[in-house]
C-alpha atoms as a PDB file:
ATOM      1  CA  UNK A   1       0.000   0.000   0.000  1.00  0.00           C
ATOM      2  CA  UNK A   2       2.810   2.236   0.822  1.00  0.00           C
ATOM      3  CA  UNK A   3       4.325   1.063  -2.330  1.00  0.00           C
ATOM      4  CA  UNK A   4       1.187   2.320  -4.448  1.00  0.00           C
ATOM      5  CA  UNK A   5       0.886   5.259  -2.310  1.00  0.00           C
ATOM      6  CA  UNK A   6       4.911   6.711  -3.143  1.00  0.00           C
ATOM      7  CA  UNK A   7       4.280   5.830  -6.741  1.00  0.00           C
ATOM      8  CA  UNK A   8       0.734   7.942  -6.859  1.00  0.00           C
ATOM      9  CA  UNK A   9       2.733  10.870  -5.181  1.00  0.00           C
ATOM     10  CA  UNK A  10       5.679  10.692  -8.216  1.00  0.00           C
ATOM     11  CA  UNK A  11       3.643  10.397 -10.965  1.00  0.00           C
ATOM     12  CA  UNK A  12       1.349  13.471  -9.427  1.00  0.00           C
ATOM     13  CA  UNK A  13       4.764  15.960  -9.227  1.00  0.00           C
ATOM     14  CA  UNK A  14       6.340  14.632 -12.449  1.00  0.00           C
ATOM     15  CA  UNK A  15       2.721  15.172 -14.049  1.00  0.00           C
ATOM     16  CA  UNK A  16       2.781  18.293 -12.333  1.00  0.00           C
ATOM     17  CA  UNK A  17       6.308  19.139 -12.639  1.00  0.00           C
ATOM     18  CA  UNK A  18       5.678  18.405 -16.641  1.00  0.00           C
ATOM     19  CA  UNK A  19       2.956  20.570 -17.236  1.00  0.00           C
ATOM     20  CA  UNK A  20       4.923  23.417 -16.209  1.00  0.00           C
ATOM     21  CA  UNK A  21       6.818  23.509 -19.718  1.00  0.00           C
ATOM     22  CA  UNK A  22       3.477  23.031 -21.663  1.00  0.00           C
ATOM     23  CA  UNK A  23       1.524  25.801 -20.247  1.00  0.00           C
ATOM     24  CA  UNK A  24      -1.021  23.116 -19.750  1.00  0.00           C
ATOM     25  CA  UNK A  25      -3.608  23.937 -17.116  1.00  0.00           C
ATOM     26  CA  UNK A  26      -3.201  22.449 -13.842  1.00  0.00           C
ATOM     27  CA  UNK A  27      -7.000  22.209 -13.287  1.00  0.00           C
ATOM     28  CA  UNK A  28      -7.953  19.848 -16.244  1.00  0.00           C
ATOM     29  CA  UNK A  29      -4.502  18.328 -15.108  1.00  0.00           C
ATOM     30  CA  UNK A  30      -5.546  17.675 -12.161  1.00  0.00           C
ATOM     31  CA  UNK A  31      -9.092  16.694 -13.066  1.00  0.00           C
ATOM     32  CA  UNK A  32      -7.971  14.739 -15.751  1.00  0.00           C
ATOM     33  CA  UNK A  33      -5.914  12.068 -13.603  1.00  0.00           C
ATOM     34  CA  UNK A  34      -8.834  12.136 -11.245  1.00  0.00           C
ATOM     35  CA  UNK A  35     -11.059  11.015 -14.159  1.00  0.00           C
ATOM     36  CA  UNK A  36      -8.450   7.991 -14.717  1.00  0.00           C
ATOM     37  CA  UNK A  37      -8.170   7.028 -11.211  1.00  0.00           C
ATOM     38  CA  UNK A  38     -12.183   7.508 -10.093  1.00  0.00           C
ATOM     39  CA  UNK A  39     -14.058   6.880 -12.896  1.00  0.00           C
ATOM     40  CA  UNK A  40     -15.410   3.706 -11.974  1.00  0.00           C
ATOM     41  CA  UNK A  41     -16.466   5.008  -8.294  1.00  0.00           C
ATOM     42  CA  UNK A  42     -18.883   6.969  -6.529  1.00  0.00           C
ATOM     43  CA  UNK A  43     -16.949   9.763  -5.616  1.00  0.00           C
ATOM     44  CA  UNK A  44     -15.641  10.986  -9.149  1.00  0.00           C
ATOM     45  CA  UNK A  45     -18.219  13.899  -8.408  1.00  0.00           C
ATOM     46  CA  UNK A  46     -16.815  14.499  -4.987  1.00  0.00           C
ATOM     47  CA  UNK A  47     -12.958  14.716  -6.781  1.00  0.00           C
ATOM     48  CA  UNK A  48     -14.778  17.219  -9.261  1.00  0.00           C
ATOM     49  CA  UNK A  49     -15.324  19.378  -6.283  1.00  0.00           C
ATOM     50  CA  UNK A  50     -11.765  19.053  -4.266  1.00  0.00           C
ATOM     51  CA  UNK A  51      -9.873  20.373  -7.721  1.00  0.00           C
ATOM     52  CA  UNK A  52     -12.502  23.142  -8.184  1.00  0.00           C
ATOM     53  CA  UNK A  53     -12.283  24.582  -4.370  1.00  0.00           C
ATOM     54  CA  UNK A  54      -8.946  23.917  -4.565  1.00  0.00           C
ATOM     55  CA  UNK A  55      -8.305  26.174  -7.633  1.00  0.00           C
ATOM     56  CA  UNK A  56     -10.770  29.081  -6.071  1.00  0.00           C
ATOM     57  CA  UNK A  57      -8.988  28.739  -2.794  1.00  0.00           C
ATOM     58  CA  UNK A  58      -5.657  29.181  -4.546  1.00  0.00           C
ATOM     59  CA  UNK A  59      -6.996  32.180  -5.787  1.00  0.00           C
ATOM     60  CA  UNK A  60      -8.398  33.770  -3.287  1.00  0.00           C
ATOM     61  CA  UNK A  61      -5.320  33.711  -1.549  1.00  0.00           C
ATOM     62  CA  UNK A  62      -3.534  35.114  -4.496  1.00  0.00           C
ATOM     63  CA  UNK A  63      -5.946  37.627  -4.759  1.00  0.00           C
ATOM     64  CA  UNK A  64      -6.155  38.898  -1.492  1.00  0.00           C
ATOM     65  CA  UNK A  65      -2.292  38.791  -0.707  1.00  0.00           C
ATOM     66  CA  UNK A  66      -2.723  41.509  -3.885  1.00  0.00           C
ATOM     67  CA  UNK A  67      -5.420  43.212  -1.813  1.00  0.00           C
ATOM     68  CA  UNK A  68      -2.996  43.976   1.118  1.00  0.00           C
ATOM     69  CA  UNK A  69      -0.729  45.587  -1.492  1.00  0.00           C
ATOM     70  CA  UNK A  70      -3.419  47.202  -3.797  1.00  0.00           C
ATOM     71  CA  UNK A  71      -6.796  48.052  -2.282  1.00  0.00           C
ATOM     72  CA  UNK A  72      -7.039  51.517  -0.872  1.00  0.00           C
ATOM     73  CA  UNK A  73     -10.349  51.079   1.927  1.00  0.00           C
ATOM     74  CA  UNK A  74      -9.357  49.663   5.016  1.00  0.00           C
ATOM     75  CA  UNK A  75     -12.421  47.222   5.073  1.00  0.00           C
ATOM     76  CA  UNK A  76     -11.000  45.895   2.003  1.00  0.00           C
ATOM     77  CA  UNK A  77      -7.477  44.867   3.378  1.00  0.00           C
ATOM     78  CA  UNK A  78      -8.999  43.710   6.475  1.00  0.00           C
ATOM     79  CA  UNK A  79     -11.330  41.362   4.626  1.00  0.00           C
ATOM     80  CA  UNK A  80      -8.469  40.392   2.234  1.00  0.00           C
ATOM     81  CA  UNK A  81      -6.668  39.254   5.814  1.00  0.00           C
ATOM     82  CA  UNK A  82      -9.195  37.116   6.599  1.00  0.00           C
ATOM     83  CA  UNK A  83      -9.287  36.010   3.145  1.00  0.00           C
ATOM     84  CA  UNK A  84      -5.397  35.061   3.689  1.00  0.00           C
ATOM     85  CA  UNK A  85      -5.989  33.390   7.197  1.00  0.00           C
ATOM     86  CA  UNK A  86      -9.187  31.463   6.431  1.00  0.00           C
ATOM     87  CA  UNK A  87      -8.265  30.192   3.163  1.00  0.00           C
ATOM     88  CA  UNK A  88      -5.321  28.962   3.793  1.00  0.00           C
ATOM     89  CA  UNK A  89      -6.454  26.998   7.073  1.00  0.00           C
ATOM     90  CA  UNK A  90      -8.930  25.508   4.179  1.00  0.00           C
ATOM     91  CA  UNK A  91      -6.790  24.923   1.672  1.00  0.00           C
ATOM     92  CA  UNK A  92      -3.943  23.011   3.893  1.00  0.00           C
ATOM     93  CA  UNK A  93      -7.161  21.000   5.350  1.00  0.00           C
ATOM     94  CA  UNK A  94      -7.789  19.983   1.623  1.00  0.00           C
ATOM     95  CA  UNK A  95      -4.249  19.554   0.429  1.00  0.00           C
ATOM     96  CA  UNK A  96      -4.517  17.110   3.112  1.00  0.00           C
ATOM     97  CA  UNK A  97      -7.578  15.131   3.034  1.00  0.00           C
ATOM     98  CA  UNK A  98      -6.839  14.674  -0.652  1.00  0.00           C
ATOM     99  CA  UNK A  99      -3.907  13.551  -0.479  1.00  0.00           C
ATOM    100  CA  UNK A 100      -4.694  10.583   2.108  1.00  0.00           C
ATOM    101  CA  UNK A 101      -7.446   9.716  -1.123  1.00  0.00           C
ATOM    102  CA  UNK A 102      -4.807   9.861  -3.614  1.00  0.00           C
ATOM    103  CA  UNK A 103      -6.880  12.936  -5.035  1.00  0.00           C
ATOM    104  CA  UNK A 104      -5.345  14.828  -7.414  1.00  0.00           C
ATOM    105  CA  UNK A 105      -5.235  18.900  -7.021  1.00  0.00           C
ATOM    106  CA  UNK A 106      -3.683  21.371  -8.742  1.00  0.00           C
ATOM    107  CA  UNK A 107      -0.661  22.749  -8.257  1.00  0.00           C
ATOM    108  CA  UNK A 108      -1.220  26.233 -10.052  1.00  0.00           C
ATOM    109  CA  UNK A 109      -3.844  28.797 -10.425  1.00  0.00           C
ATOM    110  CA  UNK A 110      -6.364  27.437 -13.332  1.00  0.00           C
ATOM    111  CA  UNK A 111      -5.870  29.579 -17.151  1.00  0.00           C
ATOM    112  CA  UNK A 112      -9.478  31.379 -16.009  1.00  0.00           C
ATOM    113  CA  UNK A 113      -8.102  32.317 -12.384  1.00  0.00           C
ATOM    114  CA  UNK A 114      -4.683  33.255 -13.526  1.00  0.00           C
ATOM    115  CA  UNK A 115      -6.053  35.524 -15.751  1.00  0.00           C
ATOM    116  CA  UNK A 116      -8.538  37.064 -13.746  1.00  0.00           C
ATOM    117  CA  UNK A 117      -5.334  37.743 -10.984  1.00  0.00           C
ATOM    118  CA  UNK A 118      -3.531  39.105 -13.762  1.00  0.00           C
ATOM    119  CA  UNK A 119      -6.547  41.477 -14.349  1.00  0.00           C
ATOM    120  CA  UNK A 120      -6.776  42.656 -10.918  1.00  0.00           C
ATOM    121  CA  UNK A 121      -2.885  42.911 -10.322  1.00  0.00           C
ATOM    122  CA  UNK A 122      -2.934  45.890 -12.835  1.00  0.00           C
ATOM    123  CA  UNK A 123      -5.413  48.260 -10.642  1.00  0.00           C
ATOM    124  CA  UNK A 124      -4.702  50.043  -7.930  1.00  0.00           C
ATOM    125  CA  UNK A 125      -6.718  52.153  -5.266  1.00  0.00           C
ATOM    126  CA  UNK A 126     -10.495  52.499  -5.687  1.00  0.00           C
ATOM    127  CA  UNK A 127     -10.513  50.949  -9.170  1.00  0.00           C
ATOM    128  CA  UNK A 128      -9.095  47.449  -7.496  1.00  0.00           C
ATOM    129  CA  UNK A 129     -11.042  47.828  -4.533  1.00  0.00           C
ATOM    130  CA  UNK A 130     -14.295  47.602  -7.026  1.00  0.00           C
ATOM    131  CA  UNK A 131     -12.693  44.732  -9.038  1.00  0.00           C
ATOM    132  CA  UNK A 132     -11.761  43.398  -5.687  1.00  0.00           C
ATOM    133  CA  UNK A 133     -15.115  43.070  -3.649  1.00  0.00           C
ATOM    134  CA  UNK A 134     -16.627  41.777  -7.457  1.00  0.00           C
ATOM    135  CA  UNK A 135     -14.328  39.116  -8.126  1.00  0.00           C
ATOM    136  CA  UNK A 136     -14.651  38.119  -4.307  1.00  0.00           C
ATOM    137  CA  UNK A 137     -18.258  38.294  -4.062  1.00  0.00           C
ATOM    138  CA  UNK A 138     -19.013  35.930  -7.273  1.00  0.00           C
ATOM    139  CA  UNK A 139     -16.648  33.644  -6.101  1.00  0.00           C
ATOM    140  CA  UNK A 140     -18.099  33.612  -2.482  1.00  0.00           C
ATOM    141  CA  UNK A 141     -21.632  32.840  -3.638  1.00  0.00           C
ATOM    142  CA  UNK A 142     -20.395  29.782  -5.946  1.00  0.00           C
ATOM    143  CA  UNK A 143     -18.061  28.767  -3.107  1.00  0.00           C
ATOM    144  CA  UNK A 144     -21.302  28.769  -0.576  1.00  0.00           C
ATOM    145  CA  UNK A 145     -23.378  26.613  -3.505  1.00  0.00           C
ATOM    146  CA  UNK A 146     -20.487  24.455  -4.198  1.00  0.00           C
ATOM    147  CA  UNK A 147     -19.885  23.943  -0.179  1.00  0.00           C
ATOM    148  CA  UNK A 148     -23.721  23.259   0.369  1.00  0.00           C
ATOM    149  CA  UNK A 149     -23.959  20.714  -2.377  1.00  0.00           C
ATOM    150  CA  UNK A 150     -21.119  18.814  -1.014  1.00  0.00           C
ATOM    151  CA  UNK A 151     -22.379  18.741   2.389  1.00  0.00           C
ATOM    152  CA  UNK A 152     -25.768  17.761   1.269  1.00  0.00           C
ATOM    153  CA  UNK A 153     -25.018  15.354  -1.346  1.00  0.00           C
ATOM    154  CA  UNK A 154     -21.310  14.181  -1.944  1.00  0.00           C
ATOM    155  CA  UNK A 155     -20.034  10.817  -1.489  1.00  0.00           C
ATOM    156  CA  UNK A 156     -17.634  10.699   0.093  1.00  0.00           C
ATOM    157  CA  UNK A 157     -18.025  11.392   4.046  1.00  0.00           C
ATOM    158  CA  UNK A 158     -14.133  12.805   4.011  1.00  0.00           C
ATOM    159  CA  UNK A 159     -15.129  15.912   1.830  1.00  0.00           C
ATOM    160  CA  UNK A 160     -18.964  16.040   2.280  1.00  0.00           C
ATOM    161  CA  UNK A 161     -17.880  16.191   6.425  1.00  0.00           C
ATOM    162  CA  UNK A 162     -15.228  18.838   5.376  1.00  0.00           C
ATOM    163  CA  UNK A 163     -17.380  21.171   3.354  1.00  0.00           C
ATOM    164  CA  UNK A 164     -20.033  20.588   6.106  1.00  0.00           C
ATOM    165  CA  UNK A 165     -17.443  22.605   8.633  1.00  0.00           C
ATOM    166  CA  UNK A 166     -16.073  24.981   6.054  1.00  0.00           C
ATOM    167  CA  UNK A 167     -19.295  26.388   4.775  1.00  0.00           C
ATOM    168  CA  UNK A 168     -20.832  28.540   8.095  1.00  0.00           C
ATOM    169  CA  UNK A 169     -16.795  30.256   7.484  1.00  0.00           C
ATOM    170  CA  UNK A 170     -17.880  30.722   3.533  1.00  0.00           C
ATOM    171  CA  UNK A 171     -21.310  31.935   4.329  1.00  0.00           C
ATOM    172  CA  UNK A 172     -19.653  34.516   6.610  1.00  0.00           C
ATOM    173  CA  UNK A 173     -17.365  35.595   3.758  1.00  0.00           C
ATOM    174  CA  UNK A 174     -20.198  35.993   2.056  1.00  0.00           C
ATOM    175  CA  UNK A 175     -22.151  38.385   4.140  1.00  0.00           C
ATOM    176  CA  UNK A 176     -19.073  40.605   5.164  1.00  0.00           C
ATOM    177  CA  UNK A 177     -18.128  40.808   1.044  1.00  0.00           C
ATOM    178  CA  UNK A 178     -21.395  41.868   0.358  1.00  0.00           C
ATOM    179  CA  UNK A 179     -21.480  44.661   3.141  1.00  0.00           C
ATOM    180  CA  UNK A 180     -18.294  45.916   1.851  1.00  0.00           C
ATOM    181  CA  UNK A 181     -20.429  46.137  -1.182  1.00  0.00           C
ATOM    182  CA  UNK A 182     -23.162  47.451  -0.179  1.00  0.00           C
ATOM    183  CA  UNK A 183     -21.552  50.124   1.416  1.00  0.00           C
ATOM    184  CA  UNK A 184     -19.589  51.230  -1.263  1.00  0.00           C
ATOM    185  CA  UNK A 185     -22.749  52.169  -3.088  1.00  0.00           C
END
């Protein structure tokens, strides 16, 4: 088991180590060896979600480290340090729990994410503090549907237990983002 276990870990970094020279996205990398490894099972679904929260998670840390360089409002930066603090509590939890699964997750922001980080790391001020509070409040109300659906319906009792736990943090990310919004009106 061990054996199988080392061998899943190598191919994952030379995979992943190998799609850094193709530009190849490390999303449908990452989904695509889960498709060859859990296609047969019940919890292909449940994989579907780990790579997706993992991507957003990887982003919102990426965006909001920008935030505590860029945004101007101070409700901004202090929700972009909660955004630091929280996500990355969540995604170490997942980096975990997948790995014990042999799930696969990527290792780099997705094509879509890296561009929209590349969007926002050319604003500064009040323009990126609008682009900001957007990006973050889309992304919050997918996270909290993505995070409800896998407590309600996945497979596998790992993750669904896990989103179960992370979702009353998400939901609160929700309604702080969309004061910040609201009050920028």
């Amino acid at each position: 088991m061990k054996n199988i276990f080392v061998c899943a870990v190598a191919f994952t970094a030379i995979t992943c180590f190998a799609s850094c020279g193709n530009n190849t996205d490390s999303k449908a990398v990452a989904k695509e060896e889960n498709a060859q490894k859990f296609d047969s099972t019940n919890i292909q679904d449940d994989t579907k979600f780990a790579v997706t929260v993992a991507d957003a998670g990887m982003f919102e840390v990426a965006a909001s480290q920008l935030a505590l360089q860029n945004a101007q409002a101070s409700n901004v930066k202090d929700f972009a340090t909660m955004m630091v603090t929280d996500h990355t509590a969540a995604n170490n939890e997942l980096q975990e729990t997948a790995a014990k699964k042999n799930i696969s997750l990527p290792a780099q922001l997705s094509d879509a994410h890296q561009k929209k980080y590349d969007d926002l790391s050319t604003k500064k001020g009040a323009d990126f503090d609008k682009a900001y509070v957007d990006c973050m409040l889309d992304g919050h109300k997918d996270a909290v549907a993505a995070f409800q659906k896998e407590s309600d319906k996945g497979n596998d009792n790992d993750l669904k237990t896990w989103a179960g736990a992370k979702l009353p943090t998400l939901q609160h990310h929700l309604e702080v983002i969309q004061s910040i919004k609201d009050s920028r009106k």
